[in-house]
N, C-alpha and C. Protein backbone atom coordinates (compact mmCIF):
# COMPACT_ATOMS: atom_id res chain seq x y z
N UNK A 1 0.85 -1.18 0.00
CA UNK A 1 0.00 0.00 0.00
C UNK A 1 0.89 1.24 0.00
N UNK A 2 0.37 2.36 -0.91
CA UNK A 2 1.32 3.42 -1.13
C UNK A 2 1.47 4.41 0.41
N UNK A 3 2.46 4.76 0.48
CA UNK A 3 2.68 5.76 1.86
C UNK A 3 1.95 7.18 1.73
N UNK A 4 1.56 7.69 1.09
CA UNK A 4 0.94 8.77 0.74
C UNK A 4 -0.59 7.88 0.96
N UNK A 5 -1.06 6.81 0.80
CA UNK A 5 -2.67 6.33 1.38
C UNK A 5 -2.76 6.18 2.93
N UNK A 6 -1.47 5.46 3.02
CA UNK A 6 -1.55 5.36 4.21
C UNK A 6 -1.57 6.61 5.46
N UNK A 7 -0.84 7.50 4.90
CA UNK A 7 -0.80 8.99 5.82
C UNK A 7 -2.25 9.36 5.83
N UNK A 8 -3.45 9.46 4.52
CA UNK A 8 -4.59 9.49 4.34
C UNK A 8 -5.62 9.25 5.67
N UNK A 9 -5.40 7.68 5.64
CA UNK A 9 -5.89 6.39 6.71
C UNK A 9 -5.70 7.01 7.90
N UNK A 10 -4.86 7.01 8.43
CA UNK A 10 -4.19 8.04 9.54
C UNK A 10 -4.55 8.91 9.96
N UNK A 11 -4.71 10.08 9.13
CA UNK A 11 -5.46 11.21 9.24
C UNK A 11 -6.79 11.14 9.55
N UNK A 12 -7.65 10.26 8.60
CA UNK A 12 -9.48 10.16 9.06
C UNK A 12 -9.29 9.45 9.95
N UNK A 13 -8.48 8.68 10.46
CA UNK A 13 -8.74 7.91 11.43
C UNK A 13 -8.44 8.70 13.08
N UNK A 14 -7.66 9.41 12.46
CA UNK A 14 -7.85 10.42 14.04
C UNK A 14 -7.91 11.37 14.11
N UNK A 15 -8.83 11.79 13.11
CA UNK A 15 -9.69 12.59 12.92
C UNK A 15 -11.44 12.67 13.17
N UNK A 16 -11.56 10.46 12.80
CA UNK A 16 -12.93 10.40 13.73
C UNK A 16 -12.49 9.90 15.02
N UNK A 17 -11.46 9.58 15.44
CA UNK A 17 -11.30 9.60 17.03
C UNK A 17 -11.19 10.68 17.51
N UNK A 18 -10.87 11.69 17.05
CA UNK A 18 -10.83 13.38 17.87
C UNK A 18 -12.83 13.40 18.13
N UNK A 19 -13.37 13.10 16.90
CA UNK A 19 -14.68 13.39 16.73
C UNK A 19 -15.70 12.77 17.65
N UNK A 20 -15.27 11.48 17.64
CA UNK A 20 -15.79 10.57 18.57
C UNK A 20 -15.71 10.97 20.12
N UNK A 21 -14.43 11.43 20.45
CA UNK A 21 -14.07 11.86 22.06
C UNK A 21 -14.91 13.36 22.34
N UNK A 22 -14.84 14.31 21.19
CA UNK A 22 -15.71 15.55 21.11
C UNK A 22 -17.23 15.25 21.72
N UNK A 23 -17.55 14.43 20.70
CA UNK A 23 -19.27 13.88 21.01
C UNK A 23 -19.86 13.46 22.16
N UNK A 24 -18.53 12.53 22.74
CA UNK A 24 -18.99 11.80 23.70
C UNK A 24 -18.78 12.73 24.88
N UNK A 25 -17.79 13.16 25.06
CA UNK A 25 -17.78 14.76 26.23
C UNK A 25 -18.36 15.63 26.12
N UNK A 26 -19.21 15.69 25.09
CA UNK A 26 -20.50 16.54 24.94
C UNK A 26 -21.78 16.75 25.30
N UNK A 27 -21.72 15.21 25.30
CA UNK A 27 -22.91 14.43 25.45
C UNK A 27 -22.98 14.19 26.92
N UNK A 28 -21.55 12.69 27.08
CA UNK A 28 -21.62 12.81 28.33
C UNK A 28 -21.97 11.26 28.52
N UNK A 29 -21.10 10.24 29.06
CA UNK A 29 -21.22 8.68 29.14
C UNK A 29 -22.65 8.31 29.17
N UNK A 30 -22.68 8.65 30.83
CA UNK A 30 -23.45 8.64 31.44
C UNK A 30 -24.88 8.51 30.86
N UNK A 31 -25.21 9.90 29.77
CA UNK A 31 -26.37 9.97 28.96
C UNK A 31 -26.48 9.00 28.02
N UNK A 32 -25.00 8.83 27.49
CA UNK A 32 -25.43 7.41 26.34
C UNK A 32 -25.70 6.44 26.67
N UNK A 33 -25.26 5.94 27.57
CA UNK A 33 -25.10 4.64 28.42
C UNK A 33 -26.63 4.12 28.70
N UNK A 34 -27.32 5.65 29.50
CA UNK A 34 -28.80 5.91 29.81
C UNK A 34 -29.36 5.35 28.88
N UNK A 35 -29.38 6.27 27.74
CA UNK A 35 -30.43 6.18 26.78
C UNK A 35 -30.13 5.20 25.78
N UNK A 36 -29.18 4.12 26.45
CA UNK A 36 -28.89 2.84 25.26
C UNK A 36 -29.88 1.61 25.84
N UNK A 37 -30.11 1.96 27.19
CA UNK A 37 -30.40 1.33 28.79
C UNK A 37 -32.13 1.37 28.03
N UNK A 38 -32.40 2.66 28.06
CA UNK A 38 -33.93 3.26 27.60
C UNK A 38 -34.79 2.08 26.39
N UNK A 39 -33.57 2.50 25.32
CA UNK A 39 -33.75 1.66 24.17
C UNK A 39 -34.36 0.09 24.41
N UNK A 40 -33.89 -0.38 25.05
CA UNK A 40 -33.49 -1.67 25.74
C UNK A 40 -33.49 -2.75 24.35
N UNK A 41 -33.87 -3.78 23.94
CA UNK A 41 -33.72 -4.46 22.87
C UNK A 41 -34.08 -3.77 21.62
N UNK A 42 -34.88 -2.76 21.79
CA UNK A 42 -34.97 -1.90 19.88
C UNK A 42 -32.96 -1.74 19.94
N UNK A 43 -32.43 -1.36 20.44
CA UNK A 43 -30.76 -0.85 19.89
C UNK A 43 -30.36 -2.35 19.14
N UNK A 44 -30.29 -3.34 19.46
CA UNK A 44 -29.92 -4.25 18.54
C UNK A 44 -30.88 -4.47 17.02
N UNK A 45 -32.04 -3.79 16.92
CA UNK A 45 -33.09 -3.92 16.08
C UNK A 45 -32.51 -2.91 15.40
N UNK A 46 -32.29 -1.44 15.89
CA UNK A 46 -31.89 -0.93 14.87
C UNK A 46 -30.74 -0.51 14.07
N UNK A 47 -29.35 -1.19 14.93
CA UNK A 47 -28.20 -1.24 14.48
C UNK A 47 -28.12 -2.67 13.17
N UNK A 48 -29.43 -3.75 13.79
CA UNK A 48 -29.65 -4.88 12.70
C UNK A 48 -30.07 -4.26 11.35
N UNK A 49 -31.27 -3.07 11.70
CA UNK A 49 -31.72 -2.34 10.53
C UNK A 49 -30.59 -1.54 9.59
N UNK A 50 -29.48 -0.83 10.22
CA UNK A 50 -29.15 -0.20 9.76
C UNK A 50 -27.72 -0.88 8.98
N UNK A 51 -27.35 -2.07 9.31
CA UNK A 51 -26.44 -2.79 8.78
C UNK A 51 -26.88 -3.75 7.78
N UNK A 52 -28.56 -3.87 7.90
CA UNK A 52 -28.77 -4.64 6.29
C UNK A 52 -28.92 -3.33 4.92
N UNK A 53 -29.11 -2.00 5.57
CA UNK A 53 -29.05 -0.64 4.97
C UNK A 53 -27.69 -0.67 4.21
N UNK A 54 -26.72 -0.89 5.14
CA UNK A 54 -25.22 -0.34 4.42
C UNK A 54 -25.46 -2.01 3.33
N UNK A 55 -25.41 -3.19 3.76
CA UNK A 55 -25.34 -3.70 3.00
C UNK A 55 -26.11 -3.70 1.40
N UNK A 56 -27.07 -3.19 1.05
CA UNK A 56 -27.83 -3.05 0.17
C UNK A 56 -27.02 -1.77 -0.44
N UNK A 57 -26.56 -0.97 0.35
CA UNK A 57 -25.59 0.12 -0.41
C UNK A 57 -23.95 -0.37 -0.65
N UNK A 58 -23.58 -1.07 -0.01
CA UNK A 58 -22.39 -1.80 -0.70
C UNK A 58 -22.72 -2.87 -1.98
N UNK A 59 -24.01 -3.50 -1.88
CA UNK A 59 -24.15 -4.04 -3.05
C UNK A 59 -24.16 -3.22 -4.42
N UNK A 60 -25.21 -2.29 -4.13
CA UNK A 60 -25.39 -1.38 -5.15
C UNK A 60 -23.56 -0.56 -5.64
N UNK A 61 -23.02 -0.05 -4.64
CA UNK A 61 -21.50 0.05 -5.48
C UNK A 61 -20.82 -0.94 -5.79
N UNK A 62 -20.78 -2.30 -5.64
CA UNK A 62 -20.66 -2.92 -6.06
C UNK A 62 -20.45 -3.26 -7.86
N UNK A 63 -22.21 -2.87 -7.58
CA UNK A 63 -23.33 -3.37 -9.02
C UNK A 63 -22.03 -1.89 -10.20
N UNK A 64 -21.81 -1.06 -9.80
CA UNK A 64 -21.73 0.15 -10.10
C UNK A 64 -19.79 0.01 -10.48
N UNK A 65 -18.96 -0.99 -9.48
CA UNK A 65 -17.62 -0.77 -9.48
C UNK A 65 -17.41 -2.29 -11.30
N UNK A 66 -18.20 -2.92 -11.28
CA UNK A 66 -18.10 -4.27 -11.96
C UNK A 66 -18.17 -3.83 -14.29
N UNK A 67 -17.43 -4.66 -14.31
CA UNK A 67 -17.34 -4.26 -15.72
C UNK A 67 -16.40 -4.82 -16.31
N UNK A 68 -15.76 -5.41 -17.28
CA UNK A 68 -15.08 -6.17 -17.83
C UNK A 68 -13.79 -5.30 -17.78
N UNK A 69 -13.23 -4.58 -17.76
CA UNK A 69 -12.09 -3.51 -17.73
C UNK A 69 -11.63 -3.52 -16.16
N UNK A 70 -12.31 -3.69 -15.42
CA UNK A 70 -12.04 -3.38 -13.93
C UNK A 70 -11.64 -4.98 -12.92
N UNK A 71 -10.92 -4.81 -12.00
CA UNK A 71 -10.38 -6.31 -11.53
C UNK A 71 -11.66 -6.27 -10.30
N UNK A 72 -11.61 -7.68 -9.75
CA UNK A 72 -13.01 -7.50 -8.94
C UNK A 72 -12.47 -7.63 -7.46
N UNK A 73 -13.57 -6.88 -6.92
CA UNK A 73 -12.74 -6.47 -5.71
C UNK A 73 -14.13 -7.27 -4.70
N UNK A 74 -12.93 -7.66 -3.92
CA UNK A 74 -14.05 -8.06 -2.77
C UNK A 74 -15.20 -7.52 -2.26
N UNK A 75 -16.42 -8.27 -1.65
CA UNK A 75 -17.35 -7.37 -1.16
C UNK A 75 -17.07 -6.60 0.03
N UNK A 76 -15.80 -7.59 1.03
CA UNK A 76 -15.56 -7.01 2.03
C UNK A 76 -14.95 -5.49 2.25
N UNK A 77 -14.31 -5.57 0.95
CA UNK A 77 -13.24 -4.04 0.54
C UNK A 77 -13.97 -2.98 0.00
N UNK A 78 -15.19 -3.17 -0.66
CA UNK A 78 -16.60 -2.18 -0.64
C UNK A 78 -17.24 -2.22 0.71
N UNK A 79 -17.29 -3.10 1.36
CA UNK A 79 -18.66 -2.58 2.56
C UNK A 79 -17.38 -1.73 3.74
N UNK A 80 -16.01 -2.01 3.82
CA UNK A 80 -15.84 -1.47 4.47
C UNK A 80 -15.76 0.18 4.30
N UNK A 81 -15.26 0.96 3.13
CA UNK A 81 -15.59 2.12 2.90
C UNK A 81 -16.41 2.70 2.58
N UNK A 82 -18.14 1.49 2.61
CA UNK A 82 -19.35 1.89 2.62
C UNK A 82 -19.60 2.51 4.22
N UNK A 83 -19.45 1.50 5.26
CA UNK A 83 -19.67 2.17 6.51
C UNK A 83 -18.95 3.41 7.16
N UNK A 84 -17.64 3.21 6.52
CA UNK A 84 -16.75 4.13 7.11
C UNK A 84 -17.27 5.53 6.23
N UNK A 85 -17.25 5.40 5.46
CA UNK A 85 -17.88 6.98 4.27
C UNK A 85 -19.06 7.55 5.12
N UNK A 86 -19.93 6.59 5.37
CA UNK A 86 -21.11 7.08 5.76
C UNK A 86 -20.70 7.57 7.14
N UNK A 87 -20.03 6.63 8.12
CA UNK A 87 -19.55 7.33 9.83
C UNK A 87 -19.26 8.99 9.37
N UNK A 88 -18.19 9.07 8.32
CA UNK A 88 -17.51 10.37 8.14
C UNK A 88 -18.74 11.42 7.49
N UNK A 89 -19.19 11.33 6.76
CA UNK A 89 -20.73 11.78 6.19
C UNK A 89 -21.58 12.21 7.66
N UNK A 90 -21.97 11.47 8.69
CA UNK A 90 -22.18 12.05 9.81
C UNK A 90 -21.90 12.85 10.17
N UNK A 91 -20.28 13.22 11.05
CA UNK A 91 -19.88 13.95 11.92
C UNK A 91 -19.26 14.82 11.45
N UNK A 92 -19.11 15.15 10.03
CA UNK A 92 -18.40 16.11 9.21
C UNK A 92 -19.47 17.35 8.87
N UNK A 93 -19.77 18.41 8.59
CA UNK A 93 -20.46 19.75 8.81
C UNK A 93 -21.07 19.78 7.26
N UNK A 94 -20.26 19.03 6.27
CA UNK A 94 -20.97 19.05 5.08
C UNK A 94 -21.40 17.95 4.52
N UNK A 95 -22.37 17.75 5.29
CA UNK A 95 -23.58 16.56 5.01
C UNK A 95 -23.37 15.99 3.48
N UNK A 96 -23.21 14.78 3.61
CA UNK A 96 -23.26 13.55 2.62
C UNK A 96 -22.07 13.88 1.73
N UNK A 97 -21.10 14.49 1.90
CA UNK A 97 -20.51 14.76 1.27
C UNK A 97 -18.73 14.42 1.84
N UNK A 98 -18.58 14.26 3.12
CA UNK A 98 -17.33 13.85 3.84
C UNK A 98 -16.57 12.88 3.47
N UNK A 99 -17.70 11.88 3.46
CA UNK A 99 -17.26 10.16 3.29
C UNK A 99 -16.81 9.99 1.72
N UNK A 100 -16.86 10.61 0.97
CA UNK A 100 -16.42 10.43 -0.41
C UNK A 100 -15.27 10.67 -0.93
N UNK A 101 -14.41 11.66 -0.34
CA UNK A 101 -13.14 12.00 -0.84
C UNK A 101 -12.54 10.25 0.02
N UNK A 102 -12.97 9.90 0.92
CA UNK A 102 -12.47 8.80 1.74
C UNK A 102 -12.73 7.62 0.90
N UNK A 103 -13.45 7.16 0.12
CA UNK A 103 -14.10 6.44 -0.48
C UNK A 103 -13.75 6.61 -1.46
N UNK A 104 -13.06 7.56 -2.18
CA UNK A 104 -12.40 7.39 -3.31
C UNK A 104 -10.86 7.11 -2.67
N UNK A 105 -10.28 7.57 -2.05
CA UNK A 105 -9.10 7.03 -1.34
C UNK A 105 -9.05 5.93 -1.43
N UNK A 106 -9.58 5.24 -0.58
CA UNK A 106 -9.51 4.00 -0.28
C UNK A 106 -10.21 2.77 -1.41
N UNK A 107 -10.86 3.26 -2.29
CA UNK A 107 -11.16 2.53 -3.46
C UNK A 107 -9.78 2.39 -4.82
N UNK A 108 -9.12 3.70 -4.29
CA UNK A 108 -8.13 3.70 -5.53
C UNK A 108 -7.04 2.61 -5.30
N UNK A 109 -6.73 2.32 -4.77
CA UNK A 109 -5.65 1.21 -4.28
C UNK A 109 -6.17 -0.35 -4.76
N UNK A 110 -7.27 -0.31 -5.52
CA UNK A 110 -8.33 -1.73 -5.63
C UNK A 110 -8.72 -1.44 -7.51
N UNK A 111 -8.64 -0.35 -7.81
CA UNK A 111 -9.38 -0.16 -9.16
C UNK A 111 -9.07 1.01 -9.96
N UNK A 112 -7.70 1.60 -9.25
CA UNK A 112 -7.16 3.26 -9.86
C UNK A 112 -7.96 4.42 -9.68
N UNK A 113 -7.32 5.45 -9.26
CA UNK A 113 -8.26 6.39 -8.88
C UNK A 113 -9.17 7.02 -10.48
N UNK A 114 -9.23 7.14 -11.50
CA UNK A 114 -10.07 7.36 -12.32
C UNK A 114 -11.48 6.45 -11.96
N UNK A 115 -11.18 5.01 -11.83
CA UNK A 115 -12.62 4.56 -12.19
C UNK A 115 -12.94 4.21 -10.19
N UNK A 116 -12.35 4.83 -9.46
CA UNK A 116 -13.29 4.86 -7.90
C UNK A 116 -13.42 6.13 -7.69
N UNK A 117 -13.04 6.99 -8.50
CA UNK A 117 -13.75 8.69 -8.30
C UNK A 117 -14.83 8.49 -9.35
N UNK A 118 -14.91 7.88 -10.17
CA UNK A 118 -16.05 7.98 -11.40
C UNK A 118 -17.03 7.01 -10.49
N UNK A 119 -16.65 6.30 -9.97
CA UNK A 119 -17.81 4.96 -9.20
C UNK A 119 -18.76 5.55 -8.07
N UNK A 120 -17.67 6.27 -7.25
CA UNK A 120 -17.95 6.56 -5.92
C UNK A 120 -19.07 8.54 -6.77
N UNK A 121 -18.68 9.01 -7.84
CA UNK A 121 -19.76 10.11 -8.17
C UNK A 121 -21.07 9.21 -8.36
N UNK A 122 -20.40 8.38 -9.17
CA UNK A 122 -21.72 7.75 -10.03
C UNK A 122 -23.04 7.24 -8.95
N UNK A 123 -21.87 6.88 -7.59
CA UNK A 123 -23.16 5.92 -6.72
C UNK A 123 -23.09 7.23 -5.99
N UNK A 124 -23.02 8.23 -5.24
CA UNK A 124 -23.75 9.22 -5.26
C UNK A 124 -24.81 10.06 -5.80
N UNK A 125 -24.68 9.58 -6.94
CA UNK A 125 -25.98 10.59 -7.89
C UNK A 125 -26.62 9.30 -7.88
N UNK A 126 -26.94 8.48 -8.24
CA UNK A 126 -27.94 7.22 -7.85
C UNK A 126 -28.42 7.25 -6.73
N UNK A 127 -27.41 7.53 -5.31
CA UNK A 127 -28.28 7.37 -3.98
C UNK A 127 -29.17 8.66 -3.82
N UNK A 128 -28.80 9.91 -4.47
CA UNK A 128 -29.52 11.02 -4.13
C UNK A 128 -30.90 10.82 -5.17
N UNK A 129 -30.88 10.55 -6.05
CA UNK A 129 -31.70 9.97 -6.90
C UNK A 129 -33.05 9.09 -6.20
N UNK A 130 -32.29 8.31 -5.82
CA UNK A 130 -33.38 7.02 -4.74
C UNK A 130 -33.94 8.02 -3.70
N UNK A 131 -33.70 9.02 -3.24
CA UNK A 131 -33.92 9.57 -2.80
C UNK A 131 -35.21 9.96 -3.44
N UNK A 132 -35.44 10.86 -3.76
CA UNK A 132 -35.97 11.78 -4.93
C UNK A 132 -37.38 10.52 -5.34
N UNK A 133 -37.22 9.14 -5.98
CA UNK A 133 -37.90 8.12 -5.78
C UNK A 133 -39.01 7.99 -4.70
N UNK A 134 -38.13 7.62 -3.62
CA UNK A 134 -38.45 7.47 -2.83
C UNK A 134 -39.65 8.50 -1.91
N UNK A 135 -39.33 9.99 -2.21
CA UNK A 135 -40.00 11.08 -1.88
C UNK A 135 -41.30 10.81 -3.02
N UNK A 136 -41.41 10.68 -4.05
CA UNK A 136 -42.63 10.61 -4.93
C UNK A 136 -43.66 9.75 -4.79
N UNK A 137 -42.56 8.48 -4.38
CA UNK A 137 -43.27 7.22 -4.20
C UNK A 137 -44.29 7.16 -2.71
N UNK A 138 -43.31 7.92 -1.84
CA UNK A 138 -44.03 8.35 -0.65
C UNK A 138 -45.49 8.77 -0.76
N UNK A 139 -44.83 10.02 -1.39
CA UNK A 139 -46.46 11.03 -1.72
C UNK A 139 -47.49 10.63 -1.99
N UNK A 140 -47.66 9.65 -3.36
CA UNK A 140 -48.32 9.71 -4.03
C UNK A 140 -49.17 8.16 -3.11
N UNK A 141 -48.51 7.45 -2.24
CA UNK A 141 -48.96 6.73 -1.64
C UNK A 141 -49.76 7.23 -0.49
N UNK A 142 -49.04 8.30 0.27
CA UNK A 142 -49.71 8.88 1.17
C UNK A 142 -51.52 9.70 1.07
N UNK A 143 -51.17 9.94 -0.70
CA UNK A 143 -52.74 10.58 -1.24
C UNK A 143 -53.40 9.54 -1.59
N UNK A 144 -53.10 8.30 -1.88
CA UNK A 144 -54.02 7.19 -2.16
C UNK A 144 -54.56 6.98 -0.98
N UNK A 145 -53.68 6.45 0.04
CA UNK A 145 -54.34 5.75 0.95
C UNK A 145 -54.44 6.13 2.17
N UNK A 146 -53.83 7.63 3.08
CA UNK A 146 -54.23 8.60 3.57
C UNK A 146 -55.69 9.19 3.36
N UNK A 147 -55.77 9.56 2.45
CA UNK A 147 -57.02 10.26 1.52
C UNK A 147 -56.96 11.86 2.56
N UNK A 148 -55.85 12.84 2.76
CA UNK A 148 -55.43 13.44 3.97
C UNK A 148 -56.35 14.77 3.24
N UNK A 149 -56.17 16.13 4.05
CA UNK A 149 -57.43 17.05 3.33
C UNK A 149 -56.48 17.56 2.61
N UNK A 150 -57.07 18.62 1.53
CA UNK A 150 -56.35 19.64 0.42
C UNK A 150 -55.68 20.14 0.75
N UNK A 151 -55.40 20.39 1.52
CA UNK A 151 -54.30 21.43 1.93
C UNK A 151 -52.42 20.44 2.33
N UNK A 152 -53.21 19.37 2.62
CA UNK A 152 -51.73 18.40 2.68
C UNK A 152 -52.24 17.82 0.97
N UNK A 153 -52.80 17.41 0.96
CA UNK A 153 -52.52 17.24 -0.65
C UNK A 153 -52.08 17.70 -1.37
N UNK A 154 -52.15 19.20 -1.52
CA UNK A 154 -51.60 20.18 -2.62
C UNK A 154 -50.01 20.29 -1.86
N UNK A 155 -49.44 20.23 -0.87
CA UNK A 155 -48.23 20.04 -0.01
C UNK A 155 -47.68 18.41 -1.12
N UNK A 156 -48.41 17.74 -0.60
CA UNK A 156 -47.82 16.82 -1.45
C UNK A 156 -47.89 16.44 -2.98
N UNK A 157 -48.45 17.69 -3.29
CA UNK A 157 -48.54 17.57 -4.47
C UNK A 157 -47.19 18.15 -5.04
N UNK A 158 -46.75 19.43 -4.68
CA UNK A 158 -45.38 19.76 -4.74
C UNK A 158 -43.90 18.83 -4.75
N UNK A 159 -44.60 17.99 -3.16
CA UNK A 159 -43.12 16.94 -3.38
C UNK A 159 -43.27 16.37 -4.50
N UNK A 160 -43.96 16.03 -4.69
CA UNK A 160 -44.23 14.79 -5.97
C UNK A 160 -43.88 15.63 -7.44
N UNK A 161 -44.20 16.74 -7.55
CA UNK A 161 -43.36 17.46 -8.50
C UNK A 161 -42.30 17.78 -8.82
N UNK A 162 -41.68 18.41 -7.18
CA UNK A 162 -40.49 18.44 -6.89
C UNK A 162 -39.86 17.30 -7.25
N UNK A 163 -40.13 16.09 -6.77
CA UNK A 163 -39.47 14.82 -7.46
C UNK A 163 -39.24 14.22 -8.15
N UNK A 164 -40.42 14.73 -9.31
CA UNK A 164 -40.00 14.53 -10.64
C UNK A 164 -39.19 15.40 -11.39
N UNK A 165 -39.22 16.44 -11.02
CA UNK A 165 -37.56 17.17 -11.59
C UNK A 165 -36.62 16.71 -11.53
N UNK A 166 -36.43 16.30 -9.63
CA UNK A 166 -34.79 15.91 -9.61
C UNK A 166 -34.91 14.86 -9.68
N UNK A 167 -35.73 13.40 -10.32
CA UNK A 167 -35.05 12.44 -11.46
C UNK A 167 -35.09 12.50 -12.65
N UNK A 168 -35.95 13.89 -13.25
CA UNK A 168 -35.17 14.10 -14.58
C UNK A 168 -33.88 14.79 -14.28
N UNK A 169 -33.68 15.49 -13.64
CA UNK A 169 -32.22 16.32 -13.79
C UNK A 169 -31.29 15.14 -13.42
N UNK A 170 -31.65 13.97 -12.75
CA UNK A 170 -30.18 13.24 -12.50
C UNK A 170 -29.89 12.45 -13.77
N UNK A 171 -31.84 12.04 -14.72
CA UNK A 171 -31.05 11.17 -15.61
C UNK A 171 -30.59 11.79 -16.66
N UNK A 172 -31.17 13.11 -16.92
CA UNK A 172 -30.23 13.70 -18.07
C UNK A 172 -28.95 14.52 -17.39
N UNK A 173 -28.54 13.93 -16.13
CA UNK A 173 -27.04 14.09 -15.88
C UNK A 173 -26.75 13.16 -16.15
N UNK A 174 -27.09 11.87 -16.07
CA UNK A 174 -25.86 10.58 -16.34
C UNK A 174 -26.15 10.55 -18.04
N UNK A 175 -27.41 10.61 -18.56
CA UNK A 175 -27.65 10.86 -19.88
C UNK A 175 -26.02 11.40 -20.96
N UNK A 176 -25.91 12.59 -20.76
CA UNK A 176 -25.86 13.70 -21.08
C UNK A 176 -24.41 13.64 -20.31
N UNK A 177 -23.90 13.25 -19.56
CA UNK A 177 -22.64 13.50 -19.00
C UNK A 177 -22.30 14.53 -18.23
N UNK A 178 -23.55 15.48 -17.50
CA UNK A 178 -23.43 16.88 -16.67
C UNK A 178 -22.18 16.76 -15.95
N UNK A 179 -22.12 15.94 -15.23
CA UNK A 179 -21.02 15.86 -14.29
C UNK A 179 -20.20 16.23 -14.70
N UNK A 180 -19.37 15.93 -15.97
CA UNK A 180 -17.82 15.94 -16.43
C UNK A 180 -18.22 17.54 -16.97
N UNK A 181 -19.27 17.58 -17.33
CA UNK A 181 -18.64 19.41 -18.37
C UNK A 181 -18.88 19.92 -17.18
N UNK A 182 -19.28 20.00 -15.55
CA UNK A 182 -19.08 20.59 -14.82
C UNK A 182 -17.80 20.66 -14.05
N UNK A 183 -17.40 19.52 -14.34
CA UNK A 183 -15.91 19.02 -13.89
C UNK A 183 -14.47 19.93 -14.39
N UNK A 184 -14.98 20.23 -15.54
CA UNK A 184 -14.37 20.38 -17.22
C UNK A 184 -14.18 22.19 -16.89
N UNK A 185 -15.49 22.11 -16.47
CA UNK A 185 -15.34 24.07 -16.29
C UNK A 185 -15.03 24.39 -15.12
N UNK A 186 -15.00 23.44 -14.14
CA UNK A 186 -14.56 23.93 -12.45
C UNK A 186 -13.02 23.54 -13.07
N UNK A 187 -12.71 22.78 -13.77
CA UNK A 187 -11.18 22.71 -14.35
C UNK A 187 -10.34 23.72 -14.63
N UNK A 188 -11.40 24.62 -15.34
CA UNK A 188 -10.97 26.34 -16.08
C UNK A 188 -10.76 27.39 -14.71
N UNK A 189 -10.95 27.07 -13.69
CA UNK A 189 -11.00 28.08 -12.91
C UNK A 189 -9.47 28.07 -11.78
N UNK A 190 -8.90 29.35 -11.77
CA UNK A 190 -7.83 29.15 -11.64
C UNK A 190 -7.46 28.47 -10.81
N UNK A 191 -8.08 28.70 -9.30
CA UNK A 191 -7.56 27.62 -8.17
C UNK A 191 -7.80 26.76 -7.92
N UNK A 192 -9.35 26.58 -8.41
CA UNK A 192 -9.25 24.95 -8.87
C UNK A 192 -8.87 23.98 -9.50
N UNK A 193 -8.38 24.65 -10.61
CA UNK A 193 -8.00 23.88 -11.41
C UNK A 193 -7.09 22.40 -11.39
N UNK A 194 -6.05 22.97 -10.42
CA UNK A 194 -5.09 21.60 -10.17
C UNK A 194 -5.95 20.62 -9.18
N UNK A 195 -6.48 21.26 -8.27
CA UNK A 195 -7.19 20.12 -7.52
C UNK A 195 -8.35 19.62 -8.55
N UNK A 196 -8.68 19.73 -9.33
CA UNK A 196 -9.47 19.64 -10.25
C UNK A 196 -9.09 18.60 -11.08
């Protein structure tokens, strides 16, 4: 493994241990401890929930890293910078967006950094996407079988609009290639450019 990844590793890594010790002296043992106590058997229910979650999202990059050009990489070596992306995505200030420079890190050492920065965009705009799905699919269920008054209807009538924009705008981004001519012109700009 190259020494320049490894300094990487290093860095997030005690960087979520600074984060972790922040939280918890914030918080305060005592309170977590409490309210794990509170929980009482739901905490194994929903750490069960939330680990068949990452798994269904390591599959899906998976589905996303695979292709005749690319060597195949374990599932174990995707789910682990599935959970870890997402820990960092948490405690980082710019929501959903932390865990990815990490996730391309740690993917490049398995598949070259061109095609785990192209993987790790690609399954980002898919998960925000499902998103977006998911919000329509909501709605439009909630007015069937809710039957809620006009005034939340026309509310949800919006999401459901709203949601059909942003899965046309994502598929005529992967369509259409938005990403890269945005890439292409944040390229042109002077200080970005090299990090670019």
């Amino acid at each position: 493994m190259p020494l320049k990844t490894n300094k990487y590793r290093t860095v997030f890594f005690v960087l979520g241990i600074i984060a972790l010790c922040i939280m918890v002296y914030h918080i305060g043992w005592d309170a977590i401890v409490g309210n794990i106590r509170k929980t009482g058997w739901w905490f194994a229910a929903i750490i069960g929930i939330w680990f068949v979650v990452y798994l269904l999202n390591a599959c899906s990059w998976r589905v996303i890293l695979r292709d005749e050009n690319t060597p195949n990489v374990s599932f174990w070596n995707i789910l682990k910078p599935t959970i870890s992306g997402y820990a960092i995505n948490y405690v980082t200030p710019v929501v959903a967006l932390g865990g990815e420079p990490y996730r391309i890190l740690e993917m490049r050492r398995h598949v070259g950094g061109k095609k785990a920065t192209s993987s790790v965009l690609l399954y980002s705009m898919m998960h925000i996407m499902s998103h977006f799905l998911f919000w329509l699919t909501g709605a439009a269920l909630a007015v069937v079988w809710l039957r809620p008054s006009w005034a939340i209807v026309a509310v949800l009538g919006w999401v459901m609009k709203l949601s059909i924009i942003g899965i046309i705008f994502f598929l005529k981004a992967y369509r259409k290639g938005l990403l890269m001519k945005t890439i292409r012109i944040a390229g042109k700009i002077p200080f970005l450019k090299k990090w670019v």
